[in-house]
N, C-alpha and C. Protein backbone atom coordinates (compact mmCIF):
# COMPACT_ATOMS: atom_id res chain seq x y z
N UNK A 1 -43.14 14.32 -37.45
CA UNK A 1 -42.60 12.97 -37.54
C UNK A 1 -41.07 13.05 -37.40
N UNK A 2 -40.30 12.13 -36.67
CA UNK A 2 -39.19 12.43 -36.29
C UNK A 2 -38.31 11.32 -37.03
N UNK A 3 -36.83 11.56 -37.64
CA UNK A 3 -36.33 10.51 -38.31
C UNK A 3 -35.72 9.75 -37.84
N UNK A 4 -35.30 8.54 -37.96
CA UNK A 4 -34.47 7.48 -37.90
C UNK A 4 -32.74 8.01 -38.91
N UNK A 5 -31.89 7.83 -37.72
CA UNK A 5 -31.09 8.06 -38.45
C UNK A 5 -29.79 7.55 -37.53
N UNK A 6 -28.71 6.87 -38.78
CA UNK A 6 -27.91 5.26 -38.54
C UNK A 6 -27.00 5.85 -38.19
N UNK A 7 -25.80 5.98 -37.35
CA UNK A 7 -24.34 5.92 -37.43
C UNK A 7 -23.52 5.03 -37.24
N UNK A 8 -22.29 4.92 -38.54
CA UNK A 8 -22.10 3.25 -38.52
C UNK A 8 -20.35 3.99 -39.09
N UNK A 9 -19.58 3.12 -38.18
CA UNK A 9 -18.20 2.97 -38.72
C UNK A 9 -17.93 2.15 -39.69
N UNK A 10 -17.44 2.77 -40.92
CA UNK A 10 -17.45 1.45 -41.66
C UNK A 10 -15.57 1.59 -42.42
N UNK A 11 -15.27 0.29 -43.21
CA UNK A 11 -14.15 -0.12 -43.43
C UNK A 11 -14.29 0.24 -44.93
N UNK A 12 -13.92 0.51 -46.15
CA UNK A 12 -14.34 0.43 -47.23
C UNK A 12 -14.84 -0.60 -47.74
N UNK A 13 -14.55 -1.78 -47.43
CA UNK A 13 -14.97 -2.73 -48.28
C UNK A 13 -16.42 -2.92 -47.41
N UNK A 14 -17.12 -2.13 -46.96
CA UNK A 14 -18.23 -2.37 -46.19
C UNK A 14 -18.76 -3.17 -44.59
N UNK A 15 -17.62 -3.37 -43.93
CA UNK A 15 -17.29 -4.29 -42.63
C UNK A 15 -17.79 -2.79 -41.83
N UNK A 16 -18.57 -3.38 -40.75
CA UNK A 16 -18.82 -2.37 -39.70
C UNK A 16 -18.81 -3.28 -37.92
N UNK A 17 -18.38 -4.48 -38.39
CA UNK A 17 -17.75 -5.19 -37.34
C UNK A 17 -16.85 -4.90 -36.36
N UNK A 18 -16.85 -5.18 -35.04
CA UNK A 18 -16.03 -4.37 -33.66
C UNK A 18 -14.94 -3.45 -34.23
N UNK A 19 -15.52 -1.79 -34.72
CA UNK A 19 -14.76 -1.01 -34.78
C UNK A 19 -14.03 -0.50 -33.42
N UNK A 20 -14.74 -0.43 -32.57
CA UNK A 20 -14.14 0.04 -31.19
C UNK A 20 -13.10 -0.98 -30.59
N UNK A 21 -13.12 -2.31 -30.51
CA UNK A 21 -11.62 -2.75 -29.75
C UNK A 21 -11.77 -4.65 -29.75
N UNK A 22 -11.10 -5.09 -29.48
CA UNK A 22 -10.47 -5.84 -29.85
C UNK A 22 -11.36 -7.45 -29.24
N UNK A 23 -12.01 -7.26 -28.31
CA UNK A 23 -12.79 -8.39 -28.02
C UNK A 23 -14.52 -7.48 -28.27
N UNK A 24 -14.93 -6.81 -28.91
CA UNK A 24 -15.89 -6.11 -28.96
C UNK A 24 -17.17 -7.26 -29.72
N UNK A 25 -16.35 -7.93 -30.88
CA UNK A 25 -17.41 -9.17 -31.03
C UNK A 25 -16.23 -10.00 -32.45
N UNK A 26 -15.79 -11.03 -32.06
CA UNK A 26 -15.62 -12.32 -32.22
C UNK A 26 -16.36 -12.58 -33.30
N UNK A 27 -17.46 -12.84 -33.06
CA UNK A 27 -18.22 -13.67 -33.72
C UNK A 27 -17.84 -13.70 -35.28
N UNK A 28 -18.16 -15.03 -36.13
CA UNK A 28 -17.38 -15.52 -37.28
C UNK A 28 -16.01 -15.35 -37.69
N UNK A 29 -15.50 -15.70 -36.31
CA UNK A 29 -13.92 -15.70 -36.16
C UNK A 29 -13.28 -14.20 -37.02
N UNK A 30 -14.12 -12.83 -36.61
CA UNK A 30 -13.72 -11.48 -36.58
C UNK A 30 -12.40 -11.25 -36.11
N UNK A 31 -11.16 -10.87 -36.35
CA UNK A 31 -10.29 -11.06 -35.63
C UNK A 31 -9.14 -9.72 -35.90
N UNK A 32 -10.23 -8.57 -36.26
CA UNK A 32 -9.71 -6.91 -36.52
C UNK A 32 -10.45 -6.38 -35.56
N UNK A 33 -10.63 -6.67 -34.70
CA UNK A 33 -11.65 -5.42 -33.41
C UNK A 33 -10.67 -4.76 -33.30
N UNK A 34 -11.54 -3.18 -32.81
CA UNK A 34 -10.48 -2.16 -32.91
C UNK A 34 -10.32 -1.56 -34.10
N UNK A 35 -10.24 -1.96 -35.07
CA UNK A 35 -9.90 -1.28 -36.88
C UNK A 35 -9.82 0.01 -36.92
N UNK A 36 -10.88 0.84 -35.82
CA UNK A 36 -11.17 2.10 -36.48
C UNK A 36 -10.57 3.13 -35.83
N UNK A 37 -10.36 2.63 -34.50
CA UNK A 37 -9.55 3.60 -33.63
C UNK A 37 -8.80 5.00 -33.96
N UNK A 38 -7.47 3.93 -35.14
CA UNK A 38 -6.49 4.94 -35.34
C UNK A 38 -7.01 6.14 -36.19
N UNK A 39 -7.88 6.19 -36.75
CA UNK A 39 -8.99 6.81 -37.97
C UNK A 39 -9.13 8.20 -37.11
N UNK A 40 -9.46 8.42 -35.91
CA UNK A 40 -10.17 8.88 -35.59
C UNK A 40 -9.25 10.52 -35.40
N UNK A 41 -9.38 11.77 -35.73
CA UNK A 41 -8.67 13.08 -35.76
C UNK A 41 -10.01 13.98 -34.92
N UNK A 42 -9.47 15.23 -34.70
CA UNK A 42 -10.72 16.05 -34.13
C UNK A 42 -11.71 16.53 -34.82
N UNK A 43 -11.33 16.38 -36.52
CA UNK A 43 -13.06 16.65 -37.10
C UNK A 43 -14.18 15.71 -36.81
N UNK A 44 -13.45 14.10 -36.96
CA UNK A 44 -14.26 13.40 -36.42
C UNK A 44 -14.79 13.22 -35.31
N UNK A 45 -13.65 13.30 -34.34
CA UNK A 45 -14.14 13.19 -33.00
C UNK A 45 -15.59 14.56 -32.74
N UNK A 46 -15.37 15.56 -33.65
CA UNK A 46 -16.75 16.59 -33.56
C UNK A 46 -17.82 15.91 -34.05
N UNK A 47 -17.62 15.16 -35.21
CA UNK A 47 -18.82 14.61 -35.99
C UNK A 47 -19.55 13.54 -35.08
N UNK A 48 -18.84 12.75 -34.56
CA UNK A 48 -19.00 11.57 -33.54
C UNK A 48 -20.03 12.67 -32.31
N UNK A 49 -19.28 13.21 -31.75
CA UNK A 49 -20.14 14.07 -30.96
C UNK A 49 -21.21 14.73 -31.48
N UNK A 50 -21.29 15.28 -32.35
CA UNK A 50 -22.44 16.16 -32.97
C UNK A 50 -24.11 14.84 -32.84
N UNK A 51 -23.16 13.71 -33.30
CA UNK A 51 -24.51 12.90 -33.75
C UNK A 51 -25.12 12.23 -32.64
N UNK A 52 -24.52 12.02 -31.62
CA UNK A 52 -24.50 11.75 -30.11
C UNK A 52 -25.61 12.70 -29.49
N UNK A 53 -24.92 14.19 -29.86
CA UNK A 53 -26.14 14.96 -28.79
C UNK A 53 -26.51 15.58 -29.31
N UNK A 54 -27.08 14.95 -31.14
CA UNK A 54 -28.37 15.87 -31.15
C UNK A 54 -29.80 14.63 -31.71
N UNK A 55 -29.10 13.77 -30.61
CA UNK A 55 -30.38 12.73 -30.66
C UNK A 55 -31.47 12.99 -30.02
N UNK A 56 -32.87 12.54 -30.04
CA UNK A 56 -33.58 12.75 -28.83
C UNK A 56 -33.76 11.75 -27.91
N UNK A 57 -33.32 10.52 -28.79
CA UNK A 57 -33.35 9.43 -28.11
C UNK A 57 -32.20 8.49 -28.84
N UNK A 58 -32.14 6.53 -28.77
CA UNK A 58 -31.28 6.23 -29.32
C UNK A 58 -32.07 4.81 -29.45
N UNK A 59 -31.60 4.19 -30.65
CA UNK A 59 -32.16 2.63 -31.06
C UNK A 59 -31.22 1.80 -31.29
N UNK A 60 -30.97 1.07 -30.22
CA UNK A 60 -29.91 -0.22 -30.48
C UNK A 60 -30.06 -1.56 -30.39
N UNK A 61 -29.94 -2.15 -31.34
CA UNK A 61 -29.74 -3.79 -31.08
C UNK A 61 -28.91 -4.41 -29.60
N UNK A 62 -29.65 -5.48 -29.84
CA UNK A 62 -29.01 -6.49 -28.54
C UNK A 62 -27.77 -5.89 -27.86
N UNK A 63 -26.87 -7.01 -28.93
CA UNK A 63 -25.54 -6.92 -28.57
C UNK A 63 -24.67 -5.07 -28.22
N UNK A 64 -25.27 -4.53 -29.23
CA UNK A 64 -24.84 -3.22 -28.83
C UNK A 64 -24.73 -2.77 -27.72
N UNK A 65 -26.53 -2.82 -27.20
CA UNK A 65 -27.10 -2.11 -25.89
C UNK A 65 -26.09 -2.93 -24.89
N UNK A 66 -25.90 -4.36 -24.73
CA UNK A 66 -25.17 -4.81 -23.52
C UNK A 66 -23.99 -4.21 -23.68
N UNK A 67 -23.14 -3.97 -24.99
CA UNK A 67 -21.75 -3.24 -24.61
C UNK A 67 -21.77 -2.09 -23.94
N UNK A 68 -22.98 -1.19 -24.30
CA UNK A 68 -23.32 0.16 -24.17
C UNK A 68 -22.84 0.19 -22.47
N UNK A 69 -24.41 -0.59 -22.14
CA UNK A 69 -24.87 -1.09 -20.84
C UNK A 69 -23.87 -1.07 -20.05
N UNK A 70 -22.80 -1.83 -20.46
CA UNK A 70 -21.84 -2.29 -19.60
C UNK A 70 -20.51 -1.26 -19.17
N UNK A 71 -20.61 -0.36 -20.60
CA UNK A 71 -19.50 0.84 -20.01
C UNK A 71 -19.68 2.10 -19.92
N UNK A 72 -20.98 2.59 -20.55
CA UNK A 72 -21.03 4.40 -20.52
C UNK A 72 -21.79 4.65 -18.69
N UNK A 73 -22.77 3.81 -18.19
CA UNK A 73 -23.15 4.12 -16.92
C UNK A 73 -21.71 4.82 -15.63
N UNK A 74 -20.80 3.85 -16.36
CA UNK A 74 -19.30 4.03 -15.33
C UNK A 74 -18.17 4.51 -15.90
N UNK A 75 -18.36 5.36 -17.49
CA UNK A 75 -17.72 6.38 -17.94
C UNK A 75 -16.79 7.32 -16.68
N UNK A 76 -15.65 7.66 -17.13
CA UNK A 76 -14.73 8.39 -16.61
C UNK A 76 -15.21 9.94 -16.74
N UNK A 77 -14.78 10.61 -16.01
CA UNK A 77 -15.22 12.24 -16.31
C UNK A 77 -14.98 12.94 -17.13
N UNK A 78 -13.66 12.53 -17.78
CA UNK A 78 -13.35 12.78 -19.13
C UNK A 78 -14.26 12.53 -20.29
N UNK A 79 -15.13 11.35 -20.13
CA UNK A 79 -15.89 10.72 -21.75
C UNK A 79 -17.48 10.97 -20.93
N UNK A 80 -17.64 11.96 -19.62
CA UNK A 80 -18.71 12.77 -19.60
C UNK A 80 -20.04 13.43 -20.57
N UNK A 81 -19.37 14.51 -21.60
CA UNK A 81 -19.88 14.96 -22.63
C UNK A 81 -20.41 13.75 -23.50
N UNK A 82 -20.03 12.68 -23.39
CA UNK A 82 -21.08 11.34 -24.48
C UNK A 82 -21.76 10.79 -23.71
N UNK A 83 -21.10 10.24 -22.03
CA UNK A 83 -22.33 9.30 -21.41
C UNK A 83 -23.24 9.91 -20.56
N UNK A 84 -22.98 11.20 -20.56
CA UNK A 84 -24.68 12.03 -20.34
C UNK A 84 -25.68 11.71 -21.10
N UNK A 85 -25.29 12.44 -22.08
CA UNK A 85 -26.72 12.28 -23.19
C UNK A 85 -26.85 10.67 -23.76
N UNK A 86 -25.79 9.74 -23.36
CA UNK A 86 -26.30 8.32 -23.44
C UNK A 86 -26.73 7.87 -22.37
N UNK A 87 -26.38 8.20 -21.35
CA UNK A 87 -27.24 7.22 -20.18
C UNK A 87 -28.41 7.85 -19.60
N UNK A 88 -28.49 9.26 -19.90
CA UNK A 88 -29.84 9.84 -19.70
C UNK A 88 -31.14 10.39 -20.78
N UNK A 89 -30.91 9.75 -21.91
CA UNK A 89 -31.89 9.98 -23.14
C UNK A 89 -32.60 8.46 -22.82
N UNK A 90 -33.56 8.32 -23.45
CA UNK A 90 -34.68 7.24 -24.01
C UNK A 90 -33.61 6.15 -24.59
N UNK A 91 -33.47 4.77 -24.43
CA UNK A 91 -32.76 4.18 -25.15
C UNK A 91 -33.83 2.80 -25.95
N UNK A 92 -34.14 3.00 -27.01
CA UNK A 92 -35.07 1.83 -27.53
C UNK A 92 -34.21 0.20 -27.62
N UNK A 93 -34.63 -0.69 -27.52
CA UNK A 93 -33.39 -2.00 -27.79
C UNK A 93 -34.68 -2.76 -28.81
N UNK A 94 -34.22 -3.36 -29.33
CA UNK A 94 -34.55 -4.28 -30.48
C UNK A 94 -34.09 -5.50 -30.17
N UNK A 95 -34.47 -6.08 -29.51
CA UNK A 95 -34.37 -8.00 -29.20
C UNK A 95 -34.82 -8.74 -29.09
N UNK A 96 -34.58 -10.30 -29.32
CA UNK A 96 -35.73 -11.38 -29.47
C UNK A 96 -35.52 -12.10 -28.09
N UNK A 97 -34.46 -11.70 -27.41
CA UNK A 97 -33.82 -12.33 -26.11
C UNK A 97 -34.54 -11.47 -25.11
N UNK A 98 -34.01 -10.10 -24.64
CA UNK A 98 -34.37 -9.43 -23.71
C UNK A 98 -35.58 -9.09 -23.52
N UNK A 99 -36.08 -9.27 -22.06
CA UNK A 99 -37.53 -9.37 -22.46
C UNK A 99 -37.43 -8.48 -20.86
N UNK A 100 -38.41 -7.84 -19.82
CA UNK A 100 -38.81 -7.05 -18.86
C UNK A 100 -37.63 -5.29 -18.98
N UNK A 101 -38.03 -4.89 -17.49
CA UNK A 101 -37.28 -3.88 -17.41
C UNK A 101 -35.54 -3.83 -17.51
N UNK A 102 -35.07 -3.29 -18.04
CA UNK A 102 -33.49 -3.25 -18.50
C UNK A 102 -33.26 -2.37 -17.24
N UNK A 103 -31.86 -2.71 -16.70
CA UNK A 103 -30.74 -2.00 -15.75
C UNK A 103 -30.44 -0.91 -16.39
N UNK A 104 -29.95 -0.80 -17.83
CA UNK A 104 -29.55 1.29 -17.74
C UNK A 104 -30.95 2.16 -17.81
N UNK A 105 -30.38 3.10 -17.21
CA UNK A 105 -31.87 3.45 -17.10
C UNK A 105 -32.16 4.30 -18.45
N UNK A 106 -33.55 4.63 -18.16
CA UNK A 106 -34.30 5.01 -19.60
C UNK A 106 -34.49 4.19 -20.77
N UNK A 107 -34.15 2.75 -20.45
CA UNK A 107 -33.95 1.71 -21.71
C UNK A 107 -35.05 0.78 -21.34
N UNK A 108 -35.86 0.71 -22.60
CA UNK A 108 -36.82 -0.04 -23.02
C UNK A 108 -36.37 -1.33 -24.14
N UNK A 109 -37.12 -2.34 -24.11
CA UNK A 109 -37.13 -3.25 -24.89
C UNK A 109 -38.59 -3.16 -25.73
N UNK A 110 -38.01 -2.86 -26.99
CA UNK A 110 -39.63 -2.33 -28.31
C UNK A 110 -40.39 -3.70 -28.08
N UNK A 111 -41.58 -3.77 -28.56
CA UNK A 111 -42.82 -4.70 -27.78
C UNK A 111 -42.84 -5.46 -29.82
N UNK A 112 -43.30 -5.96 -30.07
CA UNK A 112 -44.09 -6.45 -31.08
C UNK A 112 -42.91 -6.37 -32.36
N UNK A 113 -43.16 -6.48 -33.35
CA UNK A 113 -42.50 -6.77 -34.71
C UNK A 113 -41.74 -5.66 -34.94
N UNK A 114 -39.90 -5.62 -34.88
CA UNK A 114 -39.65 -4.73 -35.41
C UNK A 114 -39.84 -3.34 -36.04
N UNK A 115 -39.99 -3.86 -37.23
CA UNK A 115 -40.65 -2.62 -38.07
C UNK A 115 -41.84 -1.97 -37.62
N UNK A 116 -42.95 -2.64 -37.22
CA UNK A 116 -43.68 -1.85 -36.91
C UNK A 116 -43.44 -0.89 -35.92
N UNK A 117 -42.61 -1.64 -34.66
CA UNK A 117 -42.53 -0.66 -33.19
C UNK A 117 -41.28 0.14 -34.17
N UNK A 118 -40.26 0.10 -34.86
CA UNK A 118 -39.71 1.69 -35.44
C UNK A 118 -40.66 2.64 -35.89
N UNK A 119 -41.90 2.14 -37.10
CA UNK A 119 -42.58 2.95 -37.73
C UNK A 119 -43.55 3.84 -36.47
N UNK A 120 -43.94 3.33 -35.18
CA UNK A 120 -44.46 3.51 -34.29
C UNK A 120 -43.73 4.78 -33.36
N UNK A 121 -42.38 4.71 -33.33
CA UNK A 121 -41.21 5.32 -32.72
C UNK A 121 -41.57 6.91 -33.78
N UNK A 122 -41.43 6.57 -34.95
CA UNK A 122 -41.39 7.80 -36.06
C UNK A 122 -41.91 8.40 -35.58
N UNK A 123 -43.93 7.97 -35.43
CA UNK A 123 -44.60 8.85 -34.76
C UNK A 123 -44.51 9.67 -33.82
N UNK A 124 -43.97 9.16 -32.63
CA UNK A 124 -43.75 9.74 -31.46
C UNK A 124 -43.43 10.86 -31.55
N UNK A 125 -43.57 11.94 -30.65
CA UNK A 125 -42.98 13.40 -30.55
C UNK A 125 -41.27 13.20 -29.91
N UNK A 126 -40.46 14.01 -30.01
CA UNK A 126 -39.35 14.16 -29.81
C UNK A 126 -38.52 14.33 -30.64
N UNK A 127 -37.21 14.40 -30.78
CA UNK A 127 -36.32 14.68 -31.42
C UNK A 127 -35.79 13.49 -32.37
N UNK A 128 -35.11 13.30 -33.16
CA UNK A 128 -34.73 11.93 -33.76
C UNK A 128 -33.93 11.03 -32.81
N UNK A 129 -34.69 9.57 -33.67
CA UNK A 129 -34.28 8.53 -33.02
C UNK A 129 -32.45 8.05 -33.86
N UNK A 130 -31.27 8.27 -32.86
CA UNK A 130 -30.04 7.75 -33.59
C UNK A 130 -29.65 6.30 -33.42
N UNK A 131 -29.36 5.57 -34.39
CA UNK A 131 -29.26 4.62 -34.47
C UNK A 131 -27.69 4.49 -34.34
N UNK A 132 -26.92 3.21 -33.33
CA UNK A 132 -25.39 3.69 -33.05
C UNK A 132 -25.01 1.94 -33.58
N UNK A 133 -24.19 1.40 -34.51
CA UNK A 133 -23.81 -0.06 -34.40
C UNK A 133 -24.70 -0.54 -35.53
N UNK A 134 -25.05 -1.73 -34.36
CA UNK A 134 -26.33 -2.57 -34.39
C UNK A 134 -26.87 -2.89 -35.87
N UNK A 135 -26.06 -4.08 -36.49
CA UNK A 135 -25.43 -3.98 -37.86
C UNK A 135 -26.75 -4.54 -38.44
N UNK A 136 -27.05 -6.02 -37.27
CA UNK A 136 -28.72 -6.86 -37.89
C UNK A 136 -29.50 -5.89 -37.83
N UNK A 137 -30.32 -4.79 -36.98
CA UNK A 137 -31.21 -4.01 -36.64
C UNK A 137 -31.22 -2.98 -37.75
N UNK A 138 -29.74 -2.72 -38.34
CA UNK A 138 -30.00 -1.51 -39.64
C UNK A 138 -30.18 -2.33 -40.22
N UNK A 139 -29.67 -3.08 -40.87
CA UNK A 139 -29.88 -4.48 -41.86
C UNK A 139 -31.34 -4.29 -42.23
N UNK A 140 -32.31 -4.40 -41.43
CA UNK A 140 -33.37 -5.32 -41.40
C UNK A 140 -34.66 -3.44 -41.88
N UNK A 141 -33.87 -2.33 -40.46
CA UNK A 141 -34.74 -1.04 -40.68
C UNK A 141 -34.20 -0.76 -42.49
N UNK A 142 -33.24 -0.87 -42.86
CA UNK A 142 -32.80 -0.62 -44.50
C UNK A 142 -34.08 -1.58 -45.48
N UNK A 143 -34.36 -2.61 -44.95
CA UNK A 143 -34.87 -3.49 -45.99
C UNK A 143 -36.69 -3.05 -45.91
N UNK A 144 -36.77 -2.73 -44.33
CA UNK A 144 -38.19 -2.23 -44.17
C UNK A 144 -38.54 -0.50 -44.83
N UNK A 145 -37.10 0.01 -45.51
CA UNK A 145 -37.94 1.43 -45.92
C UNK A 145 -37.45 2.43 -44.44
N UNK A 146 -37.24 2.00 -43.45
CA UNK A 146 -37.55 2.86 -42.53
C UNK A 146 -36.08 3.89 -42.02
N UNK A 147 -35.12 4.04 -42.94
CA UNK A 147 -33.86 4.83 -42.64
C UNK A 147 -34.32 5.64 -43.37
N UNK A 148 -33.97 7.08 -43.02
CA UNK A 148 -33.94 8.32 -43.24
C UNK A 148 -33.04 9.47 -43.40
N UNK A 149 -31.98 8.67 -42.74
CA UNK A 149 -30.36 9.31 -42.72
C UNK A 149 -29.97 8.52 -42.51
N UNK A 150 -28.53 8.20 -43.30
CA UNK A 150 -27.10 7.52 -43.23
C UNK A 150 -26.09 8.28 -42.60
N UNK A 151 -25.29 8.12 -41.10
CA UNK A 151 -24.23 8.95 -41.47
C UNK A 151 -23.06 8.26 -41.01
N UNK A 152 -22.37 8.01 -42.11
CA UNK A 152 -21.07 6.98 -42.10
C UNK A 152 -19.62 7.32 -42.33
N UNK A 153 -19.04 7.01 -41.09
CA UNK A 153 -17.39 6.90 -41.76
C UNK A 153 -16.74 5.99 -41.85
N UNK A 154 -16.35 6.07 -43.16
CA UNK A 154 -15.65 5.14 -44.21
C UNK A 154 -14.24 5.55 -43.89
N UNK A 155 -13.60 4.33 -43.29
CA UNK A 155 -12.23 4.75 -43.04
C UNK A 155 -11.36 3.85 -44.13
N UNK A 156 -10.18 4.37 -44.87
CA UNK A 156 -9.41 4.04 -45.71
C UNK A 156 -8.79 2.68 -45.83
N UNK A 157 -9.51 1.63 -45.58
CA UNK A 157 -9.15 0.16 -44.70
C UNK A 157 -10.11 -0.85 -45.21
N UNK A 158 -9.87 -1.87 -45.55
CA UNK A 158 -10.48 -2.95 -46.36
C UNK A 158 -10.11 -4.13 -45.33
N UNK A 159 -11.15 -4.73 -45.16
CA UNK A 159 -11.45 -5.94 -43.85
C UNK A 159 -11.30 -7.23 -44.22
N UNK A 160 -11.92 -7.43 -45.58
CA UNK A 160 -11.76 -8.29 -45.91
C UNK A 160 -13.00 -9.43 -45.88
N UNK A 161 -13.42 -9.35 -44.77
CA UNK A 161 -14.95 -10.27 -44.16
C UNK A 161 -15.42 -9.57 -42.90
N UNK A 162 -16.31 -9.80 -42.30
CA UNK A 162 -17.19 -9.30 -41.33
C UNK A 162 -18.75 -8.96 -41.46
N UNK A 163 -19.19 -8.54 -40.59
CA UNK A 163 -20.76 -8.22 -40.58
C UNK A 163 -20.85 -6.65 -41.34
N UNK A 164 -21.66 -6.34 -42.11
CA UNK A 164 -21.91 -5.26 -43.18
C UNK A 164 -23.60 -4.99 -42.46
N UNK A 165 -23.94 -3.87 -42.78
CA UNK A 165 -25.16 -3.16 -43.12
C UNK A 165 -26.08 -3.73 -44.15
N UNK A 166 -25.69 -3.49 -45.32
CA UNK A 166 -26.29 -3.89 -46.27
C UNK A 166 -26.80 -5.26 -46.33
N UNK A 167 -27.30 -5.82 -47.08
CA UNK A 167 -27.91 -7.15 -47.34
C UNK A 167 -28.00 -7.82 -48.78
N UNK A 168 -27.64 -8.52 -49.11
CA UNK A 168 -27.40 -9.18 -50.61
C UNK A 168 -28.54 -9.89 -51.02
N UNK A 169 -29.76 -8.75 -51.17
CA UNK A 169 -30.98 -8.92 -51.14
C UNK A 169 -31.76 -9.03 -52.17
N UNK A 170 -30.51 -8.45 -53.33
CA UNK A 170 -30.70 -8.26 -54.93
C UNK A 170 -31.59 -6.79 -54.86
N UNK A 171 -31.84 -6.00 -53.54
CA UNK A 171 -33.33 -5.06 -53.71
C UNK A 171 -32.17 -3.50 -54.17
N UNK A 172 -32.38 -2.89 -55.15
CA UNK A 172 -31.33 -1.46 -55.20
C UNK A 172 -32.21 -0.41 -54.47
N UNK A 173 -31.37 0.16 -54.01
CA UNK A 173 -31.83 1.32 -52.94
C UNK A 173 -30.87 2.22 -53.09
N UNK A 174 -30.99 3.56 -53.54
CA UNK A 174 -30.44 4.85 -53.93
C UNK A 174 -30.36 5.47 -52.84
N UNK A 175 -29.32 6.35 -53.25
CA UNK A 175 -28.75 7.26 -51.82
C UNK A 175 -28.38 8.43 -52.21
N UNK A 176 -28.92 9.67 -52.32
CA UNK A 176 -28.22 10.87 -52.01
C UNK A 176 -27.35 11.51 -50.95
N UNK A 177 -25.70 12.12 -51.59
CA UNK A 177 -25.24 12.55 -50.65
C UNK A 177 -25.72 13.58 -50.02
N UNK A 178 -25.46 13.99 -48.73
CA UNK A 178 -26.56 15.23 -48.05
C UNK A 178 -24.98 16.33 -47.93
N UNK A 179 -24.30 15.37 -47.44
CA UNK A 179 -22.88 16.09 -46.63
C UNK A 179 -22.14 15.21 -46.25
N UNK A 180 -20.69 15.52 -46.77
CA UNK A 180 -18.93 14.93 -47.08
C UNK A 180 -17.87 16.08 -46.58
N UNK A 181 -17.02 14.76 -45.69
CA UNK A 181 -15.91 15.77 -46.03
C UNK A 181 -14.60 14.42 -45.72
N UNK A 182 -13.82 15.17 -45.71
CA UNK A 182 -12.75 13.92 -45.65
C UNK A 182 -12.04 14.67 -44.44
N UNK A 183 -11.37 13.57 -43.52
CA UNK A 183 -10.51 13.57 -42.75
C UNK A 183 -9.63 13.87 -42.82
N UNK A 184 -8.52 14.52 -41.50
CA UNK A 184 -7.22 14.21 -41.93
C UNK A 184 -6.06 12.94 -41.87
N UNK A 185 -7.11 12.14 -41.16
CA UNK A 185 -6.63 10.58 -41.58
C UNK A 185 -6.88 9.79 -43.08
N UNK A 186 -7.60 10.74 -43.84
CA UNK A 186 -7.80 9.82 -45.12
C UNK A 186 -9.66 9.29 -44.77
N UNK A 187 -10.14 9.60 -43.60
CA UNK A 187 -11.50 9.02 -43.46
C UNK A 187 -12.65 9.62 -44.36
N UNK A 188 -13.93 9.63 -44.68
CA UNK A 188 -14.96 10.31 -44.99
C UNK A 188 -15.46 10.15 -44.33
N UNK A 189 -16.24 11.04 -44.16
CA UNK A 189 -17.56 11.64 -43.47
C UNK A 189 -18.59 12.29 -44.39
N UNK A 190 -19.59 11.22 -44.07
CA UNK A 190 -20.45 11.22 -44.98
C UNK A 190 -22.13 10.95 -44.63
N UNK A 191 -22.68 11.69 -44.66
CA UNK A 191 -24.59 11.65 -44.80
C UNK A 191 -24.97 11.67 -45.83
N UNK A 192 -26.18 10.64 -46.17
CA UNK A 192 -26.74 10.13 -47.08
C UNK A 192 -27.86 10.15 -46.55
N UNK A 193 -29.01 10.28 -47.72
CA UNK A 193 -30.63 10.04 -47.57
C UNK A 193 -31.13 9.32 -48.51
N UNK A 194 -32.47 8.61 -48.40
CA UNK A 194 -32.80 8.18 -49.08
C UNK A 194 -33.11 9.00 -50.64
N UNK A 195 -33.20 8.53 -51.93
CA UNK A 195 -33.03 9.22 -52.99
C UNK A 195 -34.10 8.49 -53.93
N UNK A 196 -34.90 9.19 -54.73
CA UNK A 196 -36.19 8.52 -55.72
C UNK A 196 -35.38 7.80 -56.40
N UNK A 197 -35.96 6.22 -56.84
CA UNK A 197 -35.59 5.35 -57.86
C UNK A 197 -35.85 5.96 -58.84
């Protein structure tokens, strides 16, 4: 059985809203795209990579997959080493919009109810499924039970408002750390698993 497992930039106060740049998503008048940029040193930039290519495949929400969509196919030769193993692995999408065959290739749109087509994915043979963004889609795999690894950097920066992971669901859900380290920007780096109530 192969795991599900999240990578999510996050702000301390829990915002994982357009870390990458500045029109990345708007939405509820967001108006920090970009946040995480400066964060970023060469341990991270390893960690970022590490989790990239040792996926076997990848699970992204909507909005994600179209950003994806729209820039790793025509990646520079330089950002090579990431949009290999992204534009040529399995890419799962999670949407209520997209519906037939998707333009990047290897990208599917999951068939039937969420949770089930993840719990369905578990099964499958291959390597783990990485989860990149896609804040509603963890949201929703967190509330169904179905995360298996967390691996998050928490950069030294408080947002203030934005879209979060979590859900104010009243439900507690425990987390063991697996593996930490801190940056030399002040970031953590951090994996978490699920942990017995």
């Amino acid at each position: 059985m192969r795991k599900v497992v999240v990578n999510e930039f996050m702000s301390l106060d829990g915002v994982v809203q357009a870390p990458g740049g500045p029109d990345e998503d708007e939405s509820g008048g967001f108006r920090y795209g970009g946040w995480h940029l400066s964060y970023f040193d060469e341990v991270s930039q390893g960690w970022v990579l590490d989790g990239i290519l040792s996926a076997g495949a990848y699970l992204l929400g909507r909005r994600t997959y179209e950003i994806f969509a729209g820039y790793w196919p025509t990646a520079g030769e330089e950002e090579q080493v990431i949009a290999e193993p992204l534009n040529t692995r399995p890419k799962h999408v999670a949407s209520r919009t997209l519906t037939g065959s998707l333009e990047w290739e290897n990208s599917t749109v999951l068939e039937g109810e969420i949770a089930e087509a993840v719990a369905a994915l578990k099964e499958d043979d291959g390597g783990d499924v990485h989860v990149i963004g896609s804040a509603e889609l963890v949201r929703s795999l967190f509330e169904h039970g179905l995360v298996d690894e967390l691996r998050v950097m928490v950069d030294p920066l408080v947002l203030g408002g934005g879209k979060r992971i979590f859900s104010d669901d009243g439900v507690r859900r425990s987390l063991r750390l697996v593996d930490g380290k801190v940056t030399s920007t002040g970031a953590f780096l951090a994996t978490y698993a699920p942990a017995a109530e």
